[in-house]
C-alpha atoms as a PDB file:
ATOM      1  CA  UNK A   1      29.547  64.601 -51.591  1.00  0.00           C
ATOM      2  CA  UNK A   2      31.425  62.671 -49.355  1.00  0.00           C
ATOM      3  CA  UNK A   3      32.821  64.307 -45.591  1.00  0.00           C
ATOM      4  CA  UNK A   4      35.894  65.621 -45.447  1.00  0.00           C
ATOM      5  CA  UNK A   5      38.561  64.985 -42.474  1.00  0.00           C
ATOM      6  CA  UNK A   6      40.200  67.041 -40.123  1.00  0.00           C
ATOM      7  CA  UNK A   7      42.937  65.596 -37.660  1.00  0.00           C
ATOM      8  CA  UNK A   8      43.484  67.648 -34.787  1.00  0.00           C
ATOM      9  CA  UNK A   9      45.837  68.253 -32.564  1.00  0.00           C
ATOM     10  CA  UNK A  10      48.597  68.237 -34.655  1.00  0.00           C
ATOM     11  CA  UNK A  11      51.836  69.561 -32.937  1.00  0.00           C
ATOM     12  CA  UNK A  12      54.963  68.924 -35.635  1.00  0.00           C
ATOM     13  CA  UNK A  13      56.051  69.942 -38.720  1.00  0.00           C
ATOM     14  CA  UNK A  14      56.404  65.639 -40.011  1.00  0.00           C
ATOM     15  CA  UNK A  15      52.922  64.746 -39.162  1.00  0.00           C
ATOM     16  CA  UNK A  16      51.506  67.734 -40.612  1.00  0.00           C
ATOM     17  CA  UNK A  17      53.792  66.951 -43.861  1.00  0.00           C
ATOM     18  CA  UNK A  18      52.534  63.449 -44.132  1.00  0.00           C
ATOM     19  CA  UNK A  19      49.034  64.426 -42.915  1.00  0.00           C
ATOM     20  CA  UNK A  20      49.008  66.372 -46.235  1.00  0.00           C
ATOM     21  CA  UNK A  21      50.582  63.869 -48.755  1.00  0.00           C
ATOM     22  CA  UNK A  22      47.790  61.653 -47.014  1.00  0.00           C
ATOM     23  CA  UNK A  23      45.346  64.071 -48.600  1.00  0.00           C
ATOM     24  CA  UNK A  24      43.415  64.979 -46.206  1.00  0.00           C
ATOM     25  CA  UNK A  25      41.197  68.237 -45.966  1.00  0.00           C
ATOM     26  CA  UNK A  26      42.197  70.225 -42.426  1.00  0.00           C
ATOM     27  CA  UNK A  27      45.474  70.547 -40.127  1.00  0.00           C
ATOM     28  CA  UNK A  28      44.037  71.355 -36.401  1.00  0.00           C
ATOM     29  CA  UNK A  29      46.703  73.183 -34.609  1.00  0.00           C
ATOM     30  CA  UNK A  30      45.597  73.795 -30.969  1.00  0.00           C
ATOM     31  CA  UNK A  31      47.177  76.555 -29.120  1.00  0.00           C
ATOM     32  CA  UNK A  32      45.392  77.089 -25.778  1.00  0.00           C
ATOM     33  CA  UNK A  33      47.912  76.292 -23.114  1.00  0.00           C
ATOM     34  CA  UNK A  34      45.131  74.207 -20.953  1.00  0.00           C
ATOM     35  CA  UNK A  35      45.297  71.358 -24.200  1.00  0.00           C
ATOM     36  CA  UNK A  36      48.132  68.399 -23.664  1.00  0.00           C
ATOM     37  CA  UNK A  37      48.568  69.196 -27.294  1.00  0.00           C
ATOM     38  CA  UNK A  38      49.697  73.093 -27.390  1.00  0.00           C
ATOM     39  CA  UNK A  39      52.222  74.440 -29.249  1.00  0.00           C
ATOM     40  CA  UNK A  40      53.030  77.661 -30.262  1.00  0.00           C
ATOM     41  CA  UNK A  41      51.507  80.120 -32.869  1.00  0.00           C
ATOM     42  CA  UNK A  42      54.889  79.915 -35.007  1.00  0.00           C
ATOM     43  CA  UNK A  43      53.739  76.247 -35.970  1.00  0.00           C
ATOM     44  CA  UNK A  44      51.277  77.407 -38.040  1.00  0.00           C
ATOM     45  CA  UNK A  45      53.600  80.330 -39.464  1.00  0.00           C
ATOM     46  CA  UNK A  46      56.004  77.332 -40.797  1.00  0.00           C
ATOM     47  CA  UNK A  47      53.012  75.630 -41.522  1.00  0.00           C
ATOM     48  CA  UNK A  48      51.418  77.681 -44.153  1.00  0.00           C
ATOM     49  CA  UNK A  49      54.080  77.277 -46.010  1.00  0.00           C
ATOM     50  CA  UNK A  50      54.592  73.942 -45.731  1.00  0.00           C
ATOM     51  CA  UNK A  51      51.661  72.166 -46.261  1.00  0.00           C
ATOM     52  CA  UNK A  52      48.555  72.319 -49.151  1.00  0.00           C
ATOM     53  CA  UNK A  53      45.590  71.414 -46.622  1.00  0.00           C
ATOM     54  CA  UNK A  54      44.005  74.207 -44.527  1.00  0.00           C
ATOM     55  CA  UNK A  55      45.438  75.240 -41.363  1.00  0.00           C
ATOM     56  CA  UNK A  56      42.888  75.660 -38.165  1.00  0.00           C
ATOM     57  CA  UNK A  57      43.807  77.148 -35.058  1.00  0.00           C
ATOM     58  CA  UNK A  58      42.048  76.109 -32.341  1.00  0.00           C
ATOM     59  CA  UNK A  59      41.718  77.889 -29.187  1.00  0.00           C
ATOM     60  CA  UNK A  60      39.628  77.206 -26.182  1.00  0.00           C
ATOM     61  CA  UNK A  61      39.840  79.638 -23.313  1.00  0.00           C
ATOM     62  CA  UNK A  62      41.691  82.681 -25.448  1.00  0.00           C
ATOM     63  CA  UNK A  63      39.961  85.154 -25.507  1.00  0.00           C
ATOM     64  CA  UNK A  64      38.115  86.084 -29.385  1.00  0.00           C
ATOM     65  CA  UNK A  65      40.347  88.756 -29.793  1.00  0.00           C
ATOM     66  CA  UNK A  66      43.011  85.894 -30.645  1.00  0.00           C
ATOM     67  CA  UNK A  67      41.163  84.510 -33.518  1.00  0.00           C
ATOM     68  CA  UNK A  68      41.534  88.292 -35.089  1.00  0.00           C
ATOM     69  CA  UNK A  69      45.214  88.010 -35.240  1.00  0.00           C
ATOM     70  CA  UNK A  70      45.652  84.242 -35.892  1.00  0.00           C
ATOM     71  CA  UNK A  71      47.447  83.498 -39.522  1.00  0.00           C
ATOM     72  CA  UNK A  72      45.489  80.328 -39.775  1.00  0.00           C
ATOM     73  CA  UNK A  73      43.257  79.498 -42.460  1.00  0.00           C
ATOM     74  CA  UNK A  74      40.236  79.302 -40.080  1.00  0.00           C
ATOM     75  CA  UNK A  75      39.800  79.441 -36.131  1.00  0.00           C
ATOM     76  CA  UNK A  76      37.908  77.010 -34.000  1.00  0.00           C
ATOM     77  CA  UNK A  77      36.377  78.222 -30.540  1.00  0.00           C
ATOM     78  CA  UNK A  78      35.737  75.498 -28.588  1.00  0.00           C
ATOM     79  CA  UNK A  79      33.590  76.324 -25.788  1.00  0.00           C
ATOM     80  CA  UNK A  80      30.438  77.763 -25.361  1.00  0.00           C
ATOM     81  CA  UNK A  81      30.192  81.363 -26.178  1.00  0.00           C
ATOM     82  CA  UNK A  82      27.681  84.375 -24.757  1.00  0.00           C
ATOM     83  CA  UNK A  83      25.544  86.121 -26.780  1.00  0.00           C
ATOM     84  CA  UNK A  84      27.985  89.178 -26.958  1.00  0.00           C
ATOM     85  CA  UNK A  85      30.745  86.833 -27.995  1.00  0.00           C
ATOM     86  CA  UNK A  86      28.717  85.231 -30.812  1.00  0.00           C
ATOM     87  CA  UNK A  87      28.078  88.957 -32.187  1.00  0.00           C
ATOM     88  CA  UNK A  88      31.607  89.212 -32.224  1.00  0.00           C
ATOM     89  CA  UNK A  89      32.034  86.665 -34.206  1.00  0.00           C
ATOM     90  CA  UNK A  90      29.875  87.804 -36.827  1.00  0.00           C
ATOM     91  CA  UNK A  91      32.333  90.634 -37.224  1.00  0.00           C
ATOM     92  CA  UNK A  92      35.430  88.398 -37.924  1.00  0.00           C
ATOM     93  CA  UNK A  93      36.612  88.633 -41.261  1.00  0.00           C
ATOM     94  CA  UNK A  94      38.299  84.949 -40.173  1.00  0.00           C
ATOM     95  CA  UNK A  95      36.633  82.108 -40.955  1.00  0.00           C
ATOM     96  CA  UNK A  96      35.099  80.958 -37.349  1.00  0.00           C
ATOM     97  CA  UNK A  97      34.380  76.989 -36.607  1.00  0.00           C
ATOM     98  CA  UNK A  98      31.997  77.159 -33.356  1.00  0.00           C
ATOM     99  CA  UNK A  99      31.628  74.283 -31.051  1.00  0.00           C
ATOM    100  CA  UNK A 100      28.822  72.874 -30.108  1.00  0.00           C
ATOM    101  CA  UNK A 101      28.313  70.146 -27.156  1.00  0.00           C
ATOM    102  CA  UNK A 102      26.820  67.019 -28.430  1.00  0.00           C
ATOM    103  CA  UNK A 103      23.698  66.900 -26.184  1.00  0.00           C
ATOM    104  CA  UNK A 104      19.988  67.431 -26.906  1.00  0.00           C
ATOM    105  CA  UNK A 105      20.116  70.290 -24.087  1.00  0.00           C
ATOM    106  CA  UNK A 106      22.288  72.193 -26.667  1.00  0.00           C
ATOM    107  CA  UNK A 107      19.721  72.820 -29.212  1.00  0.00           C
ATOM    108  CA  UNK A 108      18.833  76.267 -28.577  1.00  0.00           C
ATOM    109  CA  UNK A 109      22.829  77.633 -27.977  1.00  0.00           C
ATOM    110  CA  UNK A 110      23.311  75.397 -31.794  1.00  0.00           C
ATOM    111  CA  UNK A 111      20.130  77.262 -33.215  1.00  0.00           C
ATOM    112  CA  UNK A 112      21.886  80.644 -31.688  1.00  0.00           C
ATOM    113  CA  UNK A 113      25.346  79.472 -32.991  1.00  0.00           C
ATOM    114  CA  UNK A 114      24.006  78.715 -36.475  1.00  0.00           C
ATOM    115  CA  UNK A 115      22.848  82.666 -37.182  1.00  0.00           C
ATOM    116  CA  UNK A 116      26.414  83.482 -36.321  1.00  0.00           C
ATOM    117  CA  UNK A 117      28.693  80.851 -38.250  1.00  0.00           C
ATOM    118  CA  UNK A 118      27.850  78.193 -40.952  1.00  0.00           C
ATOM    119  CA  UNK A 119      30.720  76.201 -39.759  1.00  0.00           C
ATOM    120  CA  UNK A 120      29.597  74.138 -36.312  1.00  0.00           C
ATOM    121  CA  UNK A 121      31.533  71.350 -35.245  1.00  0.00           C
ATOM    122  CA  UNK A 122      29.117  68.998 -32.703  1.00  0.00           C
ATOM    123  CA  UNK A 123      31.690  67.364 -30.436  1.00  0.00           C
ATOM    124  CA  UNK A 124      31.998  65.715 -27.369  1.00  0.00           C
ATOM    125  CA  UNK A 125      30.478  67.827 -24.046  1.00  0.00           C
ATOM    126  CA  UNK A 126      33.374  66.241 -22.192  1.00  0.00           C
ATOM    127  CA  UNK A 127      37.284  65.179 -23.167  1.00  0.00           C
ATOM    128  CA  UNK A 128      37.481  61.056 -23.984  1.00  0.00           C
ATOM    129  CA  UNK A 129      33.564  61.353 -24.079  1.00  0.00           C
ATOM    130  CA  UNK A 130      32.239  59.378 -27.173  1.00  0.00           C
ATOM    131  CA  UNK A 131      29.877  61.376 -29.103  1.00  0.00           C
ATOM    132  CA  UNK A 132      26.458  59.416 -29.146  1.00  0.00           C
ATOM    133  CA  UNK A 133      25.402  59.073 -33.233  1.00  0.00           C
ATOM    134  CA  UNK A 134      21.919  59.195 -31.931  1.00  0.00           C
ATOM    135  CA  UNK A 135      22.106  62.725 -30.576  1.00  0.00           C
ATOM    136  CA  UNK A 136      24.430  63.639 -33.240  1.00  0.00           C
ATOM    137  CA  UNK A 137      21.722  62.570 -35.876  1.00  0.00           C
ATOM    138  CA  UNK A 138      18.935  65.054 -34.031  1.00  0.00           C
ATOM    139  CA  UNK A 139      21.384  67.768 -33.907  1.00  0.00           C
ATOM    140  CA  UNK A 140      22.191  67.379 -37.716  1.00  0.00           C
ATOM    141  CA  UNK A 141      18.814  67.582 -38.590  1.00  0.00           C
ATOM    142  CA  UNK A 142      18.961  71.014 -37.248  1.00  0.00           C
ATOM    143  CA  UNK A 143      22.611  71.799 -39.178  1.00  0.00           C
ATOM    144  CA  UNK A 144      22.669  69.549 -41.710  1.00  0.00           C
ATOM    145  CA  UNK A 145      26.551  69.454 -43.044  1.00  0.00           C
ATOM    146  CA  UNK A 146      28.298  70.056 -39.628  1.00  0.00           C
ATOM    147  CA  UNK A 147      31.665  68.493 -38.407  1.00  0.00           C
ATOM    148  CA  UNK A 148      31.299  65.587 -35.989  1.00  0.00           C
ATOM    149  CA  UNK A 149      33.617  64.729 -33.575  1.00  0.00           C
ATOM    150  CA  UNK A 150      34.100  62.663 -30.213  1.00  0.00           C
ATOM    151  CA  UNK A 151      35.513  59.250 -29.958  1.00  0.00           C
ATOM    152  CA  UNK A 152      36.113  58.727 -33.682  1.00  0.00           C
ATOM    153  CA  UNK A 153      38.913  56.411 -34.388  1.00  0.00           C
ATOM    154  CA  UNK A 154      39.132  53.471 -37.890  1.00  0.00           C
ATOM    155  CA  UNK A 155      36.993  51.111 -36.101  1.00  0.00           C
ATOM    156  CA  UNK A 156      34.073  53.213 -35.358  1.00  0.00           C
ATOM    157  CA  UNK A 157      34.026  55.014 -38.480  1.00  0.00           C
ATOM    158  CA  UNK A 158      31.135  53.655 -40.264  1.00  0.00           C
ATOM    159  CA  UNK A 159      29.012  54.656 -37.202  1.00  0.00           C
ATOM    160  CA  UNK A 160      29.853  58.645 -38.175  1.00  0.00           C
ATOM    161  CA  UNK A 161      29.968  58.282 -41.891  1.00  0.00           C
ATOM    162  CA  UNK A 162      26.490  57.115 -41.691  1.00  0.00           C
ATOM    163  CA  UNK A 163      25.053  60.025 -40.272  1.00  0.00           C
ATOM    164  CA  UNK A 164      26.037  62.086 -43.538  1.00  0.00           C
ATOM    165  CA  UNK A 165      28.107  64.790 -42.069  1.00  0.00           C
ATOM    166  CA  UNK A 166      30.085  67.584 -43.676  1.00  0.00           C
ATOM    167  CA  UNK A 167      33.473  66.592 -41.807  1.00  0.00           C
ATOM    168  CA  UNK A 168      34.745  64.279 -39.396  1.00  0.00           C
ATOM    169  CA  UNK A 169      36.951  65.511 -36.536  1.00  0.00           C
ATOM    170  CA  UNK A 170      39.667  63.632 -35.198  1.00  0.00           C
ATOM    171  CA  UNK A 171      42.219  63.882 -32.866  1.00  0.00           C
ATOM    172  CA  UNK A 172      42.976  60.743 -29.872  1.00  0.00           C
ATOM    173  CA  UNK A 173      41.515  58.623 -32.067  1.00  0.00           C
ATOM    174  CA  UNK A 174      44.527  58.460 -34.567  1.00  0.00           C
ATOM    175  CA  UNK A 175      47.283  59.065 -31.902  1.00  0.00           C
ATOM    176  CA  UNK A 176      50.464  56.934 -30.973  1.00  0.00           C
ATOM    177  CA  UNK A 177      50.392  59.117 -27.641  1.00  0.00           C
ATOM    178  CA  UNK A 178      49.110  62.328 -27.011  1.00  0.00           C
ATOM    179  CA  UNK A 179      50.334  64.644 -30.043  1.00  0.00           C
ATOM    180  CA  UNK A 180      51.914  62.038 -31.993  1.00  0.00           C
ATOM    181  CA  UNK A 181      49.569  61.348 -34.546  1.00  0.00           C
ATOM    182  CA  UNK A 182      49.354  57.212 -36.518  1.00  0.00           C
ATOM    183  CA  UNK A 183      49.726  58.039 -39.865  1.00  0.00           C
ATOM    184  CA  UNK A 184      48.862  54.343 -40.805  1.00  0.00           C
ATOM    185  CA  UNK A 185      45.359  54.663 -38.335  1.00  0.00           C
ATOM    186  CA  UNK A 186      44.325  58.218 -40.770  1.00  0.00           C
ATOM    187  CA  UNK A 187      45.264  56.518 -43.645  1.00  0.00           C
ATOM    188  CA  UNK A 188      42.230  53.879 -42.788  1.00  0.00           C
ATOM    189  CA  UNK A 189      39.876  56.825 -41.811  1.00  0.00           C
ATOM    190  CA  UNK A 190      40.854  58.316 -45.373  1.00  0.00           C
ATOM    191  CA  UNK A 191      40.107  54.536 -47.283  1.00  0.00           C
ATOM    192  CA  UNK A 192      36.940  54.117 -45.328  1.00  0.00           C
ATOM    193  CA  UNK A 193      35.450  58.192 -46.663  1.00  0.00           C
ATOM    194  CA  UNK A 194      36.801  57.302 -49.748  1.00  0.00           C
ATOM    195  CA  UNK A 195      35.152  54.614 -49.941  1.00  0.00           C
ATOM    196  CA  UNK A 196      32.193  54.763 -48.520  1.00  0.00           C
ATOM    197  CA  UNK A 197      28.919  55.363 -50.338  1.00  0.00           C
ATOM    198  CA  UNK A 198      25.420  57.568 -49.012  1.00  0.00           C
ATOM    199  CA  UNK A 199      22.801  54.995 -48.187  1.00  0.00           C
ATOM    200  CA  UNK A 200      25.539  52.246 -48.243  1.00  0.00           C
END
C-alpha cells in the first residue's frame, strides 16, 4: 500500500479546493495562534463542506480540551504531552494524531504515545529542521505505518518514500510563501507516491 499525503498548513478555501481535485488524502488546518499559518476555526466549518479529503486541525499549545470541540475530521497535537494528557486522549471520541520528535531520545515518550493513539506523526524536533531518514527508520521500526514529516519537499521525496511510511507530511516544503501552498510542487509529491514502488 502506498503512503498517503497530507499538506499542512493550509489557510484558504482555493488551495484546499485544488488540494482536493489534486487527490490527495489530508487538509492540515493549523489553528494555534503561535503558527505563521493560523487561521480561524470557521475555515474548517466552510471546509467540510467544501472539500472530499479529510480535514485535520492542528493545534499546538491549546489546550486538549480544544480537540473535544473541533469539527475536524481528526486533531493533531503537536507537542509533547504528560502522562495525564495522553490519558486524556484515550478518552477522545476524536480521532487524535500525536507528535512525536524525530530523535532517538524520543523512544520511550513514542512507546508511551503508541498505547494512547495509533496515529503518530514523527516530525521534526525543531521548525525548518530536516527530519534525518536514519532516525526516522529506527523510530518506524518501533511504529511501523506512522506519518513522517520534516523537510520534505519534490526533490527529497524518494529519501521518505523509501522508508515505507503510512503518510508523508508536508507543509514549507510545497509553499510559494508561508501559507500559500505550490499546487504544481504537490502535484510532483503526488506523481512520485503514485509512482513509486516498495523495494524500488
Amino acid at each position: 500500500m502506498k503512503p498517503k499525503l497530507k499538506i499542512c498548513g493550509v489557510t484558504n478555501k482555493d488551495d484546499a479546493k485544488a488540494l482536493d481535485a489534486i487527490g490527495i488524502d489530508a487538509i492540515g488546518v493549523v489553528t494555534d495562534p503561535e503558527s505563521p499559518r493560523c487561521v480561524g476555526r470557521e475555515l474548517i466549518s466552510k471546509l467540510k463542506g467544501l472539500v472530499n479529503s479529510p480535514v485535520v486541525e492542528v493545534i499546538i499549545s491549546s489546550p486538549l480540551s480544544k480537540a473535544r470541540t473541533s469539527v475536524a475530521d481528526y486533531v493533531q497535537v503537536h507537542r509533547l504531552l504528560r502522562e495525564e494528557e495522553l490519558e486524556e486522549v484515550s478518552t477522545m471520541s476524536k480521532k487524535v494524531i500525536l507528535y512525536v520528535p524525530t530523535s532517538l531520545e524520543a523512544i520511550p515518550y513514542l512507546l508511551r504515545a503508541q498505547r494512547y493513539s495509533d496515529l503518530i506523526l514523527l516530525d521534526s524536533p525543531r521548525k525548518g529542521l530536516k527530519s534525518d531518514p536514519k532516525i526516522l527508520k529506527v523510530l518506524l521500526d518501533y511504529h511501523p505505518g506512522a506519518g513522517v514529516g520534516g523537510g520534505i519537499s519534490p526533490e527529497n521525496v524518494y529519501d521518505y518514500l523509501a522508508l515505507e511510511p503510512g503518510w508523508l507530511d508536508v507543509s514549507s516544503g510545497v509553499e510559494i510563501c508561508v501559507g500559500k501552498k505550490d499546487l504544481d510542487k504537490v502535484r510532483r509529491l503526488k506523481e512520485a507516491i503514485s509512482s513509486w514502488r516498495r523495494g524500488g
